[in-house]
Protein backbone atom coordinates (compact mmCIF):
# COMPACT_ATOMS: atom_id res chain seq x y z
CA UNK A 1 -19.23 15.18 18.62
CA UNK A 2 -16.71 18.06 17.67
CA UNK A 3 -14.99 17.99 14.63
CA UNK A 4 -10.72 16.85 15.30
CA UNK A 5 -9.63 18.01 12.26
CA UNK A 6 -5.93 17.31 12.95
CA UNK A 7 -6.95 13.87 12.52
CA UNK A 8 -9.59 14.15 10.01
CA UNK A 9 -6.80 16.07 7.73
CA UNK A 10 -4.42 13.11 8.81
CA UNK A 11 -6.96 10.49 7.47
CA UNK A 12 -8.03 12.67 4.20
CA UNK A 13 -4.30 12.62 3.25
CA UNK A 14 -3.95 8.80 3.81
CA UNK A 15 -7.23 8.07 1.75
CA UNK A 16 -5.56 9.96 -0.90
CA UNK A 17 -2.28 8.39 -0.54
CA UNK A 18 -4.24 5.03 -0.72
CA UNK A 19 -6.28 6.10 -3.52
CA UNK A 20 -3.19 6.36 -5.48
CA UNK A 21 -0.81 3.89 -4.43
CA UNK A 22 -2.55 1.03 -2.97
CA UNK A 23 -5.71 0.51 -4.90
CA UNK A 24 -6.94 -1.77 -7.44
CA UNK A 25 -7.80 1.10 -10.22
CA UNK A 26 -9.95 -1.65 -11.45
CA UNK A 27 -12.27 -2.05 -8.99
CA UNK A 28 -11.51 1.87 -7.78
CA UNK A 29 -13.19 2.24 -11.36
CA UNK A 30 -15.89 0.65 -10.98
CA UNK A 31 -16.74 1.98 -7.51
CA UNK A 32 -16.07 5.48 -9.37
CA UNK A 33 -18.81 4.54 -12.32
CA UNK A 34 -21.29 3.11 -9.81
CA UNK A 35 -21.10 6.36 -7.55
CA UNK A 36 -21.63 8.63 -10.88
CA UNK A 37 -24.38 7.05 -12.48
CA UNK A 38 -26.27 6.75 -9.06
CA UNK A 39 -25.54 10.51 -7.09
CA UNK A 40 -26.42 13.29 -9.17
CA UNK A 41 -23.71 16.12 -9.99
CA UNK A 42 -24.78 18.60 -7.16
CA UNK A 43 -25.52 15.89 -4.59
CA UNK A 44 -21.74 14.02 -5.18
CA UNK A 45 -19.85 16.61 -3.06
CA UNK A 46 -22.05 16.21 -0.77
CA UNK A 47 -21.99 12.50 -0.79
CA UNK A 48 -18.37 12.10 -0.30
CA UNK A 49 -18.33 14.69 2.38
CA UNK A 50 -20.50 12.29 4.31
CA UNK A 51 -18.59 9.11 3.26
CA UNK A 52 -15.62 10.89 4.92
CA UNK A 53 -17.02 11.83 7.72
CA UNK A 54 -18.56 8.45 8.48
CA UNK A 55 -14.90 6.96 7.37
CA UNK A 56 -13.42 9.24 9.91
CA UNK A 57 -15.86 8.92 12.85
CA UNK A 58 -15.31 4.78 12.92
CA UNK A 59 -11.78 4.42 11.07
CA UNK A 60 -8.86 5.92 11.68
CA UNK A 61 -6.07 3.92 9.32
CA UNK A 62 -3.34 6.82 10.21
CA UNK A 63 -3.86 6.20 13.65
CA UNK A 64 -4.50 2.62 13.77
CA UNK A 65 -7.65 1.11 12.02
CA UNK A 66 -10.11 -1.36 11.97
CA UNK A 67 -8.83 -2.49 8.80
CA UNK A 68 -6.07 -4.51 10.05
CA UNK A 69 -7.04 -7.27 7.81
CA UNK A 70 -6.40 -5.42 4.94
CA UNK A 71 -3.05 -6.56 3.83
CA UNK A 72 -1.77 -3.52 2.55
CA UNK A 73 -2.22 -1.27 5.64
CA UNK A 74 -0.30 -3.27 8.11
CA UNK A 75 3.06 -1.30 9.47
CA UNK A 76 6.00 -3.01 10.73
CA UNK A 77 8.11 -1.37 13.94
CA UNK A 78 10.59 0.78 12.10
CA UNK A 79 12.95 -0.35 14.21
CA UNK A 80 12.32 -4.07 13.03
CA UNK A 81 12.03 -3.63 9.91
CA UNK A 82 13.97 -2.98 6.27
CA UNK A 83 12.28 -1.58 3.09
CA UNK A 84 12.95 -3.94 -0.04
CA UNK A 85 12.86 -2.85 -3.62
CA UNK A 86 11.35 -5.21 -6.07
CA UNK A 87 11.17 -4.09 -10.09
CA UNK A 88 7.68 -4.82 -11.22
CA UNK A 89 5.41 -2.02 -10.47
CA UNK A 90 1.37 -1.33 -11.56
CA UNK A 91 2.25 -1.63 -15.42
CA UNK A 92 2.15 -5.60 -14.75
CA UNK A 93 -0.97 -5.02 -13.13
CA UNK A 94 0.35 -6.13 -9.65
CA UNK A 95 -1.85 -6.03 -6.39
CA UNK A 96 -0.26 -5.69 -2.67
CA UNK A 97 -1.85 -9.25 -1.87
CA UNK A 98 -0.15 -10.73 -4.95
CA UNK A 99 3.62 -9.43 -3.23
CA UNK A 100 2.45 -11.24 -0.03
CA UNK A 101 1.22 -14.17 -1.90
CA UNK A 102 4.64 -14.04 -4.07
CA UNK A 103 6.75 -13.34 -0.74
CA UNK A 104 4.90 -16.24 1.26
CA UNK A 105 5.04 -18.94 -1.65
CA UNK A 106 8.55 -18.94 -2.18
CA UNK A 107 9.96 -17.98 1.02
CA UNK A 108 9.07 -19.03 5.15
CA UNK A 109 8.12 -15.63 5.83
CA UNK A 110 4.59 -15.59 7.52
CA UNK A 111 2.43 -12.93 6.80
CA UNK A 112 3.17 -10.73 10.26
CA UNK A 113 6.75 -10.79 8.72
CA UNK A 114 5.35 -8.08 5.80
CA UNK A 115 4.47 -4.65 6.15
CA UNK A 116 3.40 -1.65 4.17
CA UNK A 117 3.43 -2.17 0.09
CA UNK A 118 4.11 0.56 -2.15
CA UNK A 119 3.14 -0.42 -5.78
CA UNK A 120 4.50 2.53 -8.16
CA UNK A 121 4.66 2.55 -12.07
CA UNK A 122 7.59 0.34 -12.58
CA UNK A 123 8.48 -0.96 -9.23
CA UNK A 124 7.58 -1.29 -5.85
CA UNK A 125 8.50 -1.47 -2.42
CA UNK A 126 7.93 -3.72 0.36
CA UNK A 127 8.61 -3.24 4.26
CA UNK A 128 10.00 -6.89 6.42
CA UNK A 129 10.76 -7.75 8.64
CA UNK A 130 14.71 -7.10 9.01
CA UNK A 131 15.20 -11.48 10.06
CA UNK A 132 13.47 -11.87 6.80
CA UNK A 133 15.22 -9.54 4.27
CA UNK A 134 18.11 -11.13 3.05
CA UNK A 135 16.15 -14.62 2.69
CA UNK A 136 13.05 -12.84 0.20
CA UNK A 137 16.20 -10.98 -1.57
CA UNK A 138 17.95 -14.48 -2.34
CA UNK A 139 14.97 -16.07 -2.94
CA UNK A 140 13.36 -13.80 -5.46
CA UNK A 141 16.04 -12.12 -7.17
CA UNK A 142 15.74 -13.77 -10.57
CA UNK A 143 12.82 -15.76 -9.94
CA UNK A 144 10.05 -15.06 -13.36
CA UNK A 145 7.39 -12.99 -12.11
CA UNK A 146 4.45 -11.72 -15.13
CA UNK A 147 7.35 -12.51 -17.73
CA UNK A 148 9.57 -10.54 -15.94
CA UNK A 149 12.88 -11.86 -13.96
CA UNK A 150 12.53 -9.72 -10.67
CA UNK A 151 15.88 -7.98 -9.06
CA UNK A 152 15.06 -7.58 -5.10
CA UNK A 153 17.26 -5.64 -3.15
CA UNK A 154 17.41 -3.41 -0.12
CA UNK A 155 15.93 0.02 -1.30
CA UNK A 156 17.37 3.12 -0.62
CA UNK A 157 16.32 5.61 1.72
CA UNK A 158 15.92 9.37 0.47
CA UNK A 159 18.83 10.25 2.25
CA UNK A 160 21.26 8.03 0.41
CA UNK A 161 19.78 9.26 -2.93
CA UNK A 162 20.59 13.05 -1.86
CA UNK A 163 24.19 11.76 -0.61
CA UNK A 164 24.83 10.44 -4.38
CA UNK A 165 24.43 13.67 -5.97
């Protein structure tokens, strides 16, 4: 089997991507201790080089995984779907499946209805289903969340930020 590496340099940068913006650091961690104290220093290179490739040769999240039941990964039609904003972010220690458990709890939105988390410092953002949007922003806007009241709204797109300056 020949080496795509289009694809493989499509999947490295979405394991990276993932690695820093969907992970739980805590577990990350401990995967990261385990993998240190078990592969020596000249065979860890090595080692991950063949954890990628094996990763690449049976997954393939950029181009549609196996992995669909992670929550996380999931992608909503773009032309379906809205991004939300929502003001809690890693420092609360927050976990995609905790937004879909949040989302789902107080609101009739069924799971297919939620796509692609993006947990950053301070807040994150959240991709629904557009029939959804304004019911999660109604619903959660002021709701106490980690001793936090949350503000929910519509998040801008790059574009919009580059139009206000």
């Amino acid at each position: 089997m020949s080496l795509d590496k289009e694809r493989a340099r499509k999947n490295l940068n979405e394991i990276l991507d993932r690695m820093q913006n969907d992970s739980d650091t805590a577990q990350l961690h401990e995967y990261y201790t385990l993998f240190k104290k078990e592969i020596s220093l000249f065979k860890r290179s090595w080692a991950a080089a063949w954890l990628f490739k094996y990763y690449n040769e049976k997954e393939s999240p950029f181009l549609g995984s196996k992995s669909d039941e992670n929550p996380q990964l999931t992608s909503l039609p773009e032309e379906e779907s809205t991004r939300l904003f929502i003001s809690i972010g890693k420092n609360r220690r927050l976990f995609p499946k905790e937004i879909i458990t949040l989302i789902m709890s107080k609101t009739q939105t069924p799971r297919e209805d939620i796509g692609r988390i993006r947990i950053l410092d301070n807040y994150s953002f959240v991709q629904v289903r557009d029939t959804k949007a304004e019911e999660i922003i109604k619903t959660l806007t002021g709701h106490k969340f980690r001793g936090r009241t949350l503000t929910v709204n519509f998040a801008k797109s790059k574009t919009d930020s580059e139009d206000d300056n």
